[in-house]
Protein backbone atom coordinates (compact mmCIF):
# COMPACT_ATOMS: atom_id res chain seq x y z
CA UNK A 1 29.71 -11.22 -4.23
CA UNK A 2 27.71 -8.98 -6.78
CA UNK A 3 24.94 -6.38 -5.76
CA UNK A 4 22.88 -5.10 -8.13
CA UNK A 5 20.22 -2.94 -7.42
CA UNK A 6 16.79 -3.67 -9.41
CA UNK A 7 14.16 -1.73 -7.37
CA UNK A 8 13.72 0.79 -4.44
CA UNK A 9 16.87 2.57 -6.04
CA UNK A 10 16.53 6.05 -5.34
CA UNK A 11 13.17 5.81 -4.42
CA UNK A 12 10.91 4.31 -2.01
CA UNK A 13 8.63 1.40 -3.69
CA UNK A 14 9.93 -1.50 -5.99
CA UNK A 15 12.18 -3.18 -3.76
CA UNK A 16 14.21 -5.79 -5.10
CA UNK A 17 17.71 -6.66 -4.90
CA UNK A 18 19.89 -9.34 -6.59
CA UNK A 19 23.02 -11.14 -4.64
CA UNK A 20 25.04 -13.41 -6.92
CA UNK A 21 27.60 -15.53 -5.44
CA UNK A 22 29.16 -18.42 -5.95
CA UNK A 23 27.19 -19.05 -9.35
CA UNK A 24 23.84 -18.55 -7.77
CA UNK A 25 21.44 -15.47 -8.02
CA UNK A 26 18.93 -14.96 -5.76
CA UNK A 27 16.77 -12.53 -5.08
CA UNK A 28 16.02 -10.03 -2.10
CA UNK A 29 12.29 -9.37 -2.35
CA UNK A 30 10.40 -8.41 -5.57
CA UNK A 31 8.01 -5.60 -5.16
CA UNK A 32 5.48 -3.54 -6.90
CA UNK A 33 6.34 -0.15 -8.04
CA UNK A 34 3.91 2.94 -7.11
CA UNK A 35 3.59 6.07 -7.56
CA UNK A 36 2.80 7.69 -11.24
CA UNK A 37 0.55 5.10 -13.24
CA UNK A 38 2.45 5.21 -16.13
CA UNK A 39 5.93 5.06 -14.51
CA UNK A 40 5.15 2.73 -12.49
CA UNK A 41 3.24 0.53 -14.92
CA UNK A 42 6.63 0.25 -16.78
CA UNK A 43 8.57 -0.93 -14.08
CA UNK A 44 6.36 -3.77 -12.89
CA UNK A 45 6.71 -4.78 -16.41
CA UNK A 46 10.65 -4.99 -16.33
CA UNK A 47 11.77 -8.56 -14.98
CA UNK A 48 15.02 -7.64 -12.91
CA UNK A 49 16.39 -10.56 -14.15
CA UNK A 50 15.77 -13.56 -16.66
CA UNK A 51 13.61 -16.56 -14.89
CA UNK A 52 16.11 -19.42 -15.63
CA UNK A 53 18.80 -17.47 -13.81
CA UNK A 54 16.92 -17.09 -10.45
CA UNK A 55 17.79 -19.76 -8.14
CA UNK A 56 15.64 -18.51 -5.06
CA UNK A 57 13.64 -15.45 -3.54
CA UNK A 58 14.45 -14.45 -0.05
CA UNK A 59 11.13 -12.02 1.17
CA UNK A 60 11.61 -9.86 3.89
CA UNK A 61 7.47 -9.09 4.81
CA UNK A 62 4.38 -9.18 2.80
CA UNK A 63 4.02 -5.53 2.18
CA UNK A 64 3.07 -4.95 -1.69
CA UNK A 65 6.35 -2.63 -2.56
CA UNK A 66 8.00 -5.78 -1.35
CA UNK A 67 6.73 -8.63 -2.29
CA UNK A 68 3.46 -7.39 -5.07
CA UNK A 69 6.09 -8.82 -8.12
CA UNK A 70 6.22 -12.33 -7.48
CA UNK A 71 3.19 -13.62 -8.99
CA UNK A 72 4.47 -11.78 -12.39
CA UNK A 73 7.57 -13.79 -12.13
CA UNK A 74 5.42 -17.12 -11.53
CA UNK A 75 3.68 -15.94 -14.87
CA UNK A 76 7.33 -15.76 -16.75
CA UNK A 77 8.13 -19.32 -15.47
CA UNK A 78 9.52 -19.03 -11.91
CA UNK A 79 9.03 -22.27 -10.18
CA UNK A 80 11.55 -22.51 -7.35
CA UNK A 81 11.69 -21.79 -3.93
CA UNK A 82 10.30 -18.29 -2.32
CA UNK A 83 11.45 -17.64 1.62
CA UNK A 84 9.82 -16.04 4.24
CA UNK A 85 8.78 -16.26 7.79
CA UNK A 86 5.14 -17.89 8.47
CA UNK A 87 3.37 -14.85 8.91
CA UNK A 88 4.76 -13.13 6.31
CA UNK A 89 3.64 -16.58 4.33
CA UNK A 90 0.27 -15.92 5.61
CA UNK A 91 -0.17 -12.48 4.91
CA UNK A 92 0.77 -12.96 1.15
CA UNK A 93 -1.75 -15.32 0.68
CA UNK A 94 -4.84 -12.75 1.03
CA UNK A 95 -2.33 -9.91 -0.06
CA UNK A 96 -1.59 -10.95 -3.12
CA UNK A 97 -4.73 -12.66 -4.11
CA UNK A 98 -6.07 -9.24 -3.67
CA UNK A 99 -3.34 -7.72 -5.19
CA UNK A 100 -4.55 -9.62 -8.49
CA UNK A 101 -8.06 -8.80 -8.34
CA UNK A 102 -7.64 -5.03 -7.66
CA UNK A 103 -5.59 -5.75 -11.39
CA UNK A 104 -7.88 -7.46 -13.08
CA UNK A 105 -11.31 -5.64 -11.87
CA UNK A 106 -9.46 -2.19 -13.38
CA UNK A 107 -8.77 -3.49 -16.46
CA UNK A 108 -12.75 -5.03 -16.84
CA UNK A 109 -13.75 -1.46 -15.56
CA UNK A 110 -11.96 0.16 -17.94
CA UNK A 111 -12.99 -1.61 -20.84
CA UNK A 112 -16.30 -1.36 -19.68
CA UNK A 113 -15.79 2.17 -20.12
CA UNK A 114 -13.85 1.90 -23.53
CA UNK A 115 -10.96 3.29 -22.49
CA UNK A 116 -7.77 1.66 -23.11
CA UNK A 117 -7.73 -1.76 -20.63
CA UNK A 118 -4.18 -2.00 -18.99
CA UNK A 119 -3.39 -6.12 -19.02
CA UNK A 120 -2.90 -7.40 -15.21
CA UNK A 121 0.44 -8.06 -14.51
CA UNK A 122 -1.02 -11.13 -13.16
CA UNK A 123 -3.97 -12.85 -12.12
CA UNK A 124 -5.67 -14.98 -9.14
CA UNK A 125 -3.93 -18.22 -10.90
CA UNK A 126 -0.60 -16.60 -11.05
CA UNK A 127 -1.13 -15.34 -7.08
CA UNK A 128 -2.37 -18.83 -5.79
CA UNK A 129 0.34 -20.64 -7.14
CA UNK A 130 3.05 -18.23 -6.01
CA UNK A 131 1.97 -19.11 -2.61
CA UNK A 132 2.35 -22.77 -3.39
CA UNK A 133 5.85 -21.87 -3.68
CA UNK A 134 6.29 -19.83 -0.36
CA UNK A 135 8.29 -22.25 2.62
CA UNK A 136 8.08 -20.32 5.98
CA UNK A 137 10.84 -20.24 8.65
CA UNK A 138 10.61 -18.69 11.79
CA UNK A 139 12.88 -15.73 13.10
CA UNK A 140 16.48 -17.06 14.21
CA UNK A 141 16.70 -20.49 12.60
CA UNK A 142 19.55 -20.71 10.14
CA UNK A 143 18.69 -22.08 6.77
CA UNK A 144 20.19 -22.58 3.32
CA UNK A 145 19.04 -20.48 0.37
CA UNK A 146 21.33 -22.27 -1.94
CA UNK A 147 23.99 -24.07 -1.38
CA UNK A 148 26.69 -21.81 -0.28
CA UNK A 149 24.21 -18.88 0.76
CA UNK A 150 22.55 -19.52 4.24
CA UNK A 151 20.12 -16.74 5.58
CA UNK A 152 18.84 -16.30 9.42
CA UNK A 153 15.85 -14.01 9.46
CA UNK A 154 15.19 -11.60 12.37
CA UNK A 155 12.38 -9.59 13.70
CA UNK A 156 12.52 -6.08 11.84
CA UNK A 157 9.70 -4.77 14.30
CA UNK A 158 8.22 -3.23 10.89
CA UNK A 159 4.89 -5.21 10.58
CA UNK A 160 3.86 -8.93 11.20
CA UNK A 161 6.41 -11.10 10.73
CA UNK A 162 8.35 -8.62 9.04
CA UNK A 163 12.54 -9.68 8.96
CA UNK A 164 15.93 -8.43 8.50
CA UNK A 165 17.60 -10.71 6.74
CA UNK A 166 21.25 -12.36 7.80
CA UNK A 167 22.78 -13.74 4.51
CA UNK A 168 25.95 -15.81 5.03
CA UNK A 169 27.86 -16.36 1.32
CA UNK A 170 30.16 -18.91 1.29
CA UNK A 171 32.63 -17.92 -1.87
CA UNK A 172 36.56 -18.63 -2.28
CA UNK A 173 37.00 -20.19 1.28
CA UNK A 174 35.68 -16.89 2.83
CA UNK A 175 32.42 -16.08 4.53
CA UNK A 176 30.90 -12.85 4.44
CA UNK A 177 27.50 -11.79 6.43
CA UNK A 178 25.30 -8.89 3.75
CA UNK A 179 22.51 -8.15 6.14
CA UNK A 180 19.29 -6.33 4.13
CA UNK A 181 17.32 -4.49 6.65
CA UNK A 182 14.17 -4.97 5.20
CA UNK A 183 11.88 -2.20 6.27
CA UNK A 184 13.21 -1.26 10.01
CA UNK A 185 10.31 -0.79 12.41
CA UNK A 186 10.08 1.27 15.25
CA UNK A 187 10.60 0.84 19.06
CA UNK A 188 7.18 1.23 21.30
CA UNK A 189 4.88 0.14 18.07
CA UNK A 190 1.21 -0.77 19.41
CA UNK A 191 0.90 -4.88 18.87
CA UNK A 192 4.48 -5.71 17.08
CA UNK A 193 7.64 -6.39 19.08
CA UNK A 194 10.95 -4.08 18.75
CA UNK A 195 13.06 -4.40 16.12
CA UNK A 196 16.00 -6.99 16.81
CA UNK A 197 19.22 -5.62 16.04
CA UNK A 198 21.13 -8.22 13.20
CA UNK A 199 24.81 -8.84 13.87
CA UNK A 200 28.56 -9.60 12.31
CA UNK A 201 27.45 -7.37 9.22
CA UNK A 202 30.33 -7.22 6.71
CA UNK A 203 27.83 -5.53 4.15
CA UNK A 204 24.59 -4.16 4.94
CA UNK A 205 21.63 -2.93 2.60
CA UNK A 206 19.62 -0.36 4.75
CA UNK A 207 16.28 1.43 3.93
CA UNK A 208 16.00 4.97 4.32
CA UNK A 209 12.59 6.10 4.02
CA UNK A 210 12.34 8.68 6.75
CA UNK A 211 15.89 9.65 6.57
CA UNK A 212 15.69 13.52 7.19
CA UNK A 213 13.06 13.59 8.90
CA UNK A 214 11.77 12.75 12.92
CA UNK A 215 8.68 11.44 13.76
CA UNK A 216 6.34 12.75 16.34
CA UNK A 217 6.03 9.97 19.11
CA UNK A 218 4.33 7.18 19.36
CA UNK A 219 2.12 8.35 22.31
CA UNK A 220 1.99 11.99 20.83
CA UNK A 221 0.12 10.11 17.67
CA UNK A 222 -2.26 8.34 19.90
CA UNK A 223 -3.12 11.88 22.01
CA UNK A 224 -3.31 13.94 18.47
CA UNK A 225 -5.89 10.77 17.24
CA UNK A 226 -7.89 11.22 20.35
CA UNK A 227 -7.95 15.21 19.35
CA UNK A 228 -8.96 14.79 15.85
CA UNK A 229 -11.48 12.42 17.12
CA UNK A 230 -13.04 14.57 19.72
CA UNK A 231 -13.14 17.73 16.97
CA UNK A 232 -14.52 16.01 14.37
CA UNK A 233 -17.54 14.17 16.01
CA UNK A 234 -18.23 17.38 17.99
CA UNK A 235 -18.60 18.75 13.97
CA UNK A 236 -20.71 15.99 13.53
CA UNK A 237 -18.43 15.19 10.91
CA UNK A 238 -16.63 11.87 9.86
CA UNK A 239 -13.22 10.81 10.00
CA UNK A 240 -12.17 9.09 6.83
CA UNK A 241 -8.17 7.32 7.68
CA UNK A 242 -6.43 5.97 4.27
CA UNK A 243 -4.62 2.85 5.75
CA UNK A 244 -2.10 -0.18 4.94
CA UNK A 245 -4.48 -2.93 5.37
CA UNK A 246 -1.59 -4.61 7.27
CA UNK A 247 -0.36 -3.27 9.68
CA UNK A 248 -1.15 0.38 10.45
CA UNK A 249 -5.61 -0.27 10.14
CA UNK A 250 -4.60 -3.09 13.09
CA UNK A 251 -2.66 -0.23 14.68
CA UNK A 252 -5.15 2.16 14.64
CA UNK A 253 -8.17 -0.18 15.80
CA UNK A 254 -5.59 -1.00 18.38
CA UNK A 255 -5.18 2.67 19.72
CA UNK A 256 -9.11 3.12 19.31
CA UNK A 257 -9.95 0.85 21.51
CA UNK A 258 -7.51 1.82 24.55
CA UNK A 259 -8.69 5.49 23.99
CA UNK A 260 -13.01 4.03 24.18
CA UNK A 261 -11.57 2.34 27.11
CA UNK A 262 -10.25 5.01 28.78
CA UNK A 263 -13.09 7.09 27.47
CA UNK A 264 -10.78 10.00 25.82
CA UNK A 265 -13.06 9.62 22.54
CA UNK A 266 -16.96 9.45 22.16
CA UNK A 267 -18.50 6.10 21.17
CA UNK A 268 -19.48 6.50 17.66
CA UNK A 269 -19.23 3.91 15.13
CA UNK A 270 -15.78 2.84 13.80
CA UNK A 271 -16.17 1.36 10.49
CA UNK A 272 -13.27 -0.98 8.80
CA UNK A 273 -14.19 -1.04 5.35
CA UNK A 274 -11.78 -3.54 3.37
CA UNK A 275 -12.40 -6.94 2.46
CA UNK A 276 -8.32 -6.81 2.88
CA UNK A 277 -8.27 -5.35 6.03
CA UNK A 278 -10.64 -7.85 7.53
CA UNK A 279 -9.39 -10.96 6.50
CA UNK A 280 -5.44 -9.36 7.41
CA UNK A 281 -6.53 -8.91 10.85
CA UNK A 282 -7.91 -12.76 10.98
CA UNK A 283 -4.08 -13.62 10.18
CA UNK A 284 -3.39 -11.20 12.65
CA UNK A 285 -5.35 -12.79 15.50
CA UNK A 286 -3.92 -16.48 14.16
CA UNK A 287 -0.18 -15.45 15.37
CA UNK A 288 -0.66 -14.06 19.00
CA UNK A 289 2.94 -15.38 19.87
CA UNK A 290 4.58 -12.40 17.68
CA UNK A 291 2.72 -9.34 19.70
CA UNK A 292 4.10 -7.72 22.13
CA UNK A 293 3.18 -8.91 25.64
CA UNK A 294 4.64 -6.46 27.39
CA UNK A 295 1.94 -4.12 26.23
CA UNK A 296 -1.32 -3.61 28.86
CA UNK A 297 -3.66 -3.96 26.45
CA UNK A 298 -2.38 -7.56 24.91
CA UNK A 299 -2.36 -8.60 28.41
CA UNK A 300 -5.65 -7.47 29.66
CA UNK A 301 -8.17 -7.82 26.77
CA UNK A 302 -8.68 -11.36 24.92
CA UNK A 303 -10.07 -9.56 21.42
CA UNK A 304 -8.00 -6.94 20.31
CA UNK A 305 -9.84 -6.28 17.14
CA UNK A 306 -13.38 -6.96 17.97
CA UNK A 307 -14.84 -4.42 20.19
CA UNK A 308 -17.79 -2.42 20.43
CA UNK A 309 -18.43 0.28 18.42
CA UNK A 310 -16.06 -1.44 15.43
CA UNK A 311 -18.04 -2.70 12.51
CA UNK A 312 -16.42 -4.82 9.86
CA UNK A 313 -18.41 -4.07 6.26
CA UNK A 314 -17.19 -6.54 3.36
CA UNK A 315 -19.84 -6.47 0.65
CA UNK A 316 -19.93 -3.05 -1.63
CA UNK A 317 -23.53 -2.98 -0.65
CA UNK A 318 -22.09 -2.31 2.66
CA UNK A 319 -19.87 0.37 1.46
CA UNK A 320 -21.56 2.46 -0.35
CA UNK A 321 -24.44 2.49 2.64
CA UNK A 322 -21.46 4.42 4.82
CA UNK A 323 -21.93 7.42 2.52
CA UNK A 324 -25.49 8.58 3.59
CA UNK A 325 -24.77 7.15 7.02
CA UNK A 326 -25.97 9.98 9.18
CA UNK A 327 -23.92 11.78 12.52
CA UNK A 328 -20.22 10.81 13.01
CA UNK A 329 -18.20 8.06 12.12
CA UNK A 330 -14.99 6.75 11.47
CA UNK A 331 -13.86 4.43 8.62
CA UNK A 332 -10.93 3.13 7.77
CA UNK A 333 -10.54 1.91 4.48
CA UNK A 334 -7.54 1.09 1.97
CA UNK A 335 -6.03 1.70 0.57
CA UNK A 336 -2.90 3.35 2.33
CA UNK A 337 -1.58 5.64 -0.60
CA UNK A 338 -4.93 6.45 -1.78
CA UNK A 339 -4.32 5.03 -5.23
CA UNK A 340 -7.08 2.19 -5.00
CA UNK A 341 -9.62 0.59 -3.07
CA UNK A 342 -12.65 1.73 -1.23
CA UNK A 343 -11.36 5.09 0.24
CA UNK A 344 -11.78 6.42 -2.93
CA UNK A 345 -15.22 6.85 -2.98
CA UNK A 346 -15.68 7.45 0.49
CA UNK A 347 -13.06 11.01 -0.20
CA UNK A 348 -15.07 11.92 -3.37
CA UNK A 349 -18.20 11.93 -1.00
CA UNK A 350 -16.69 13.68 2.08
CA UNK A 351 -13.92 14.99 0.75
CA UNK A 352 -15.82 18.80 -0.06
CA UNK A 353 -17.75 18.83 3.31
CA UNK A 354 -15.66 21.00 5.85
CA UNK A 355 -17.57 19.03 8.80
CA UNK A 356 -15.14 15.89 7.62
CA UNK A 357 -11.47 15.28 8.59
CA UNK A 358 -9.30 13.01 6.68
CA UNK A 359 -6.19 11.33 8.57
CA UNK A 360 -3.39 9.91 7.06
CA UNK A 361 -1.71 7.84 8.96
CA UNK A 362 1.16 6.68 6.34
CA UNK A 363 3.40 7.45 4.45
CA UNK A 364 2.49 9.08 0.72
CA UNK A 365 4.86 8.71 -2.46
CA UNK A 366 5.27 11.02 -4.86
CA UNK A 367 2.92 11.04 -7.19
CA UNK A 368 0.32 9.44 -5.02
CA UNK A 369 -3.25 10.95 -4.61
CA UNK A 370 -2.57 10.61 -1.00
CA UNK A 371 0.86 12.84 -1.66
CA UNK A 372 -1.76 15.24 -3.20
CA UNK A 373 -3.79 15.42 -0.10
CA UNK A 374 -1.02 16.09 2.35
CA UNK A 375 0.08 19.26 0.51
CA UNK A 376 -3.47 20.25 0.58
CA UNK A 377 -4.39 20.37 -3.57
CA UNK A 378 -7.62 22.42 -3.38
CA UNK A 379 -8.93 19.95 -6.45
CA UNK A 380 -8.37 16.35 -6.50
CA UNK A 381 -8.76 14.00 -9.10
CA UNK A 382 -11.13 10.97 -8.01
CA UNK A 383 -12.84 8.22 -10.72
CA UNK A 384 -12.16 10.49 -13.52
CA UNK A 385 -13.62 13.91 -11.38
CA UNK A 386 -12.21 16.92 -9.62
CA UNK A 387 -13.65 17.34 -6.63
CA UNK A 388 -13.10 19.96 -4.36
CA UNK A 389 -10.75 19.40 -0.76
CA UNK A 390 -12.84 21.02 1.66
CA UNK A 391 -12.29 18.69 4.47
CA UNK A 392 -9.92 19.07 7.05
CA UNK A 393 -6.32 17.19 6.18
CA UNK A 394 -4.27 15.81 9.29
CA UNK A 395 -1.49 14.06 9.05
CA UNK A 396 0.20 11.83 11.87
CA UNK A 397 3.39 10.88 11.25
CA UNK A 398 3.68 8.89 14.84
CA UNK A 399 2.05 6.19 13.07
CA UNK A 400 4.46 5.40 10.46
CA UNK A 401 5.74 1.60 10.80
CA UNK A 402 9.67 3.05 9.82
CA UNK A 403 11.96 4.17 11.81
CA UNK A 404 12.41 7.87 11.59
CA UNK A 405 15.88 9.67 10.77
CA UNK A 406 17.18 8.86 14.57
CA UNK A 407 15.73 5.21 14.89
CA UNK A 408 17.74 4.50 11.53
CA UNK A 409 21.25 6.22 13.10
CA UNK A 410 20.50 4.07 16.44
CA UNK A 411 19.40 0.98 14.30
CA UNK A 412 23.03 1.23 12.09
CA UNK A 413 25.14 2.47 15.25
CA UNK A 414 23.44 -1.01 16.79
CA UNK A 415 24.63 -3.15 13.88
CA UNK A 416 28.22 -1.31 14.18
CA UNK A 417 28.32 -1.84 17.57
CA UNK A 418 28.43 -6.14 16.46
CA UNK A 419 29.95 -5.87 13.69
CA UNK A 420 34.04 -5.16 13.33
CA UNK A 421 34.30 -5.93 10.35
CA UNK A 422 31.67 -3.26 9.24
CA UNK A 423 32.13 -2.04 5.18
CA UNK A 424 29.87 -0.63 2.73
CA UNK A 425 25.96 0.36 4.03
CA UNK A 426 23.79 0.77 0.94
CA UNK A 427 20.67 2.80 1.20
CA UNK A 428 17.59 1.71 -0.37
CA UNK A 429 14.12 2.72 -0.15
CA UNK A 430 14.16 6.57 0.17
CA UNK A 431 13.76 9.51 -1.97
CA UNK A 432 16.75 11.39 -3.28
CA UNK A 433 16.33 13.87 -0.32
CA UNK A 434 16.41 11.80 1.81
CA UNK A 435 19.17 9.08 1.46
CA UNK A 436 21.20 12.00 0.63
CA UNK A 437 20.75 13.87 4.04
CA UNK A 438 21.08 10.27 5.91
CA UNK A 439 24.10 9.29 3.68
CA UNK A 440 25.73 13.16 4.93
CA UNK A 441 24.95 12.32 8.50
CA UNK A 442 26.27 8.86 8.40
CA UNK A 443 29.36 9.53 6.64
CA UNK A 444 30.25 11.90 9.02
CA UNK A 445 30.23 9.05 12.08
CA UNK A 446 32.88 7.19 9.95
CA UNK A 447 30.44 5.15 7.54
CA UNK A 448 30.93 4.11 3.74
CA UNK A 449 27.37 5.09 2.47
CA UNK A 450 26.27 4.70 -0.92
CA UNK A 451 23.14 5.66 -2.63
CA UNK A 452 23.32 3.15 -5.57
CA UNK A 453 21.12 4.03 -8.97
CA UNK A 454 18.67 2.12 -10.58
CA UNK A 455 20.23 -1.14 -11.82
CA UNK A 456 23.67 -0.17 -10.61
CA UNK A 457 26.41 -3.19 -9.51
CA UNK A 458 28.39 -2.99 -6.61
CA UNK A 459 30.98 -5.93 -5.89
CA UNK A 460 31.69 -6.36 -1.99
């Protein structure tokens, strides 16, 4: 069995790996690159590997860095089969839709503004029928990618219907089990499930985002939101929270309202401003059976989402009225990095008045305007402008959906603990600093870690 690794390499977004076995090649995910426009624009525009010779796509969850590339393969001729579990099925179908409209509205408004228009890597024809081609399969039912490659997904505890993925490759008489984490989520996550340990690894590709560096806790990020809350209103000041439309807005909404319930924050108005957002959280609310029910709150209260103060604005009309919207507020708006989306023009409003606070809540790659915010650039670049950071900047790094630097060494000591036959872990989806500092740790227990480059091979 060949590895090759075609994105997320030595660095965090772009993931996509290629298996080939047995005279098949399929791929693991096919994600979007982000990060520097012009980098990244290059990238996306790579195929990792000629159409004809992709026999099927196995997608781990419906974030963009994972999955934001398979509508550009539809446009190059892919026709076969794409994996995934239903929600993750049901998530792409708004996220990539949207994905293709946030393309092709910047290339209009840049031509409107005669500048050179970047072409969309794809558009809403290219998005709809990639989700023609999208079979779901629930966690822990065996099925066959190809013949002679059978995959089992698992719950990666990451972000709806996120997976690990269990790949069986039948080659030579032999079986072998390559397990791809996927993006590993954390225990005690508001709404989503723990992450389910996969098992009888011979191989295992592992992400390594946060891996030198420890998170605060989970309930240490809901006490420091309920602080930030409390100083800012008391400013009269809004808080403005960049956030993943999956995933971490639900989260926060989530926290939001236990805290108005327990009354540890004022009721002012809490604003979710992302067409994305909203109609994420309606797939949300259609797969109850994946939340956790061991949490009080999924027990107790029948609408998570909709509560009193939480408004859900859609149109830009809506938008735009949030910036002379007087006394304090909260919105949450994409998108997460800061890159796109309506947060932008929210920051270049509030982002000079020192009343304001703006949260992040994720985590920022380099090159990101969001990266820029968290080290605190005194002039950021918005539409075209500088404008001045004069708002508060808090970060809270108890929110991040990844396991931090001990949750990965717990997740890989859990796969060891199943898995005898145990060789080579991979690390994907990190920073050079990172994997690095993870790899040292690792190798130290007794593990064969390698940090493979960009479009690297490695036969296991």
């Amino acid at each position: 069995m060949e590895l090759e690794f075609a994105g997320a390499a030595r660095e965090v977004t772009g993931s996509c790996h290629i298996v080939r076995a047995g005279g098949k090649t399929i791929l693991l995910d096919c994600g979007m690159f982000q990060g520097k426009r012009s980098d990244a624009a290059a990238k996306n525009r790579q195929l990792p590997v000629p159409i004809n010779e992709i026999d099927a796509i196995v997608l781990s969850h419906a974030h963009i860095d994972h999955s934001g590339r398979l509508p550009f393969l539809v446009k190059h001729g892919y026709s076969k089969t794409i994996f995934a579990t239903p929600a993750t099925r049901d998530l792409c179908a708004v996220m990539l839709a949207d994905s293709a409209h946030i393309q092709e509205s910047d290339a209009e408004h840049l031509a409107k503004r005669h500048q050179t228009a970047i072409e969309p890597l794809y558009g809403l024809k290219e998005a709809t029928r990639t989700q023609s081609l999208i079979v779901g399969v629930p966690y822990d039912k065996p099925f066959d990618v190809v013949s002679g490659i059978r995959c089992t997904y698992v719950d990666a505890g990451h972000i709806l219907g996120s997976a690990s993925v269990m790949l069986d490759v039948k080659e030579g008489g032999l079986t072998k089990r390559l397990v791809c984490s996927g993006d590993i989520g954390r225990t005690g996550l508001a709404i989503i499930r723990d992450p389910v340990l996969p098992s009888q690894a011979d191989t295992v590709i592992m992400e390594s985002t946060y891996g030198s560096r420890d998170h605060e806790s989970v309930d240490g990020a809901r006490a420091k939101l309920a602080q930030i809350v409390r100083e800012t209103a008391a400013r009269g000041g809004r808080v403005m929270i960049p956030a993943f439309a999956v995933g971490r807005t639900q989260e926060v909404l989530y926290n939001l309202h236990g805290l108005l319930r327990e009354r540890a924050i004022p009721e002012i108005p809490i604003y979710v401003d992302s067409p994305l957002a909203i109609d994420v959280t309606t797939v949300f609310e259609l797969h109850p059976e994946l939340f956790d029910h061991g949490e009080p709150l999924v027990g107790e209260v029948k609408n998570l989402f909709h509560f009193n103060p939480v408004h859900f604005t859609r149109t830009v009309g809506e938008s735009k009225a949030l910036n002379v919207a007087q006394g304090p507020i909260i919105i949450v708006a994409a998108s997460g990095m800061v890159e796109t989306g309506r947060i932008l023009h929210h920051l270049q409003h509030g982002a000079p008045d020192p009343r304001n606070t703006i949260l992040i809540v994720g985590f920022q790659a380099e090159g990101t305007l969001g990266r820029r915010i968290v080290e605190r650039q005194p002039i950021l670049r918005i539409y075209g402008e500088d404008v001045e950071l004069r708002a508060h900047v808090e970060v809270i790094d108890g929110y991040s959906a990844h396991a931090d630097r001990m949750e990965l060494a717990r997740w890989l000591d859990g796969v060891k603990a199943q898995s005898p036959k145990l060789g080579s872990v991979f690390l994907v989806h990190g920073e050079p600093d990172a994997q690095d500092t993870f790899k040292g740790a690792m190798t130290v227990k007794g593990y064969q870690v390698d940090c493979p480059e960009p479009h690297t091979k490695r036969v296991v």
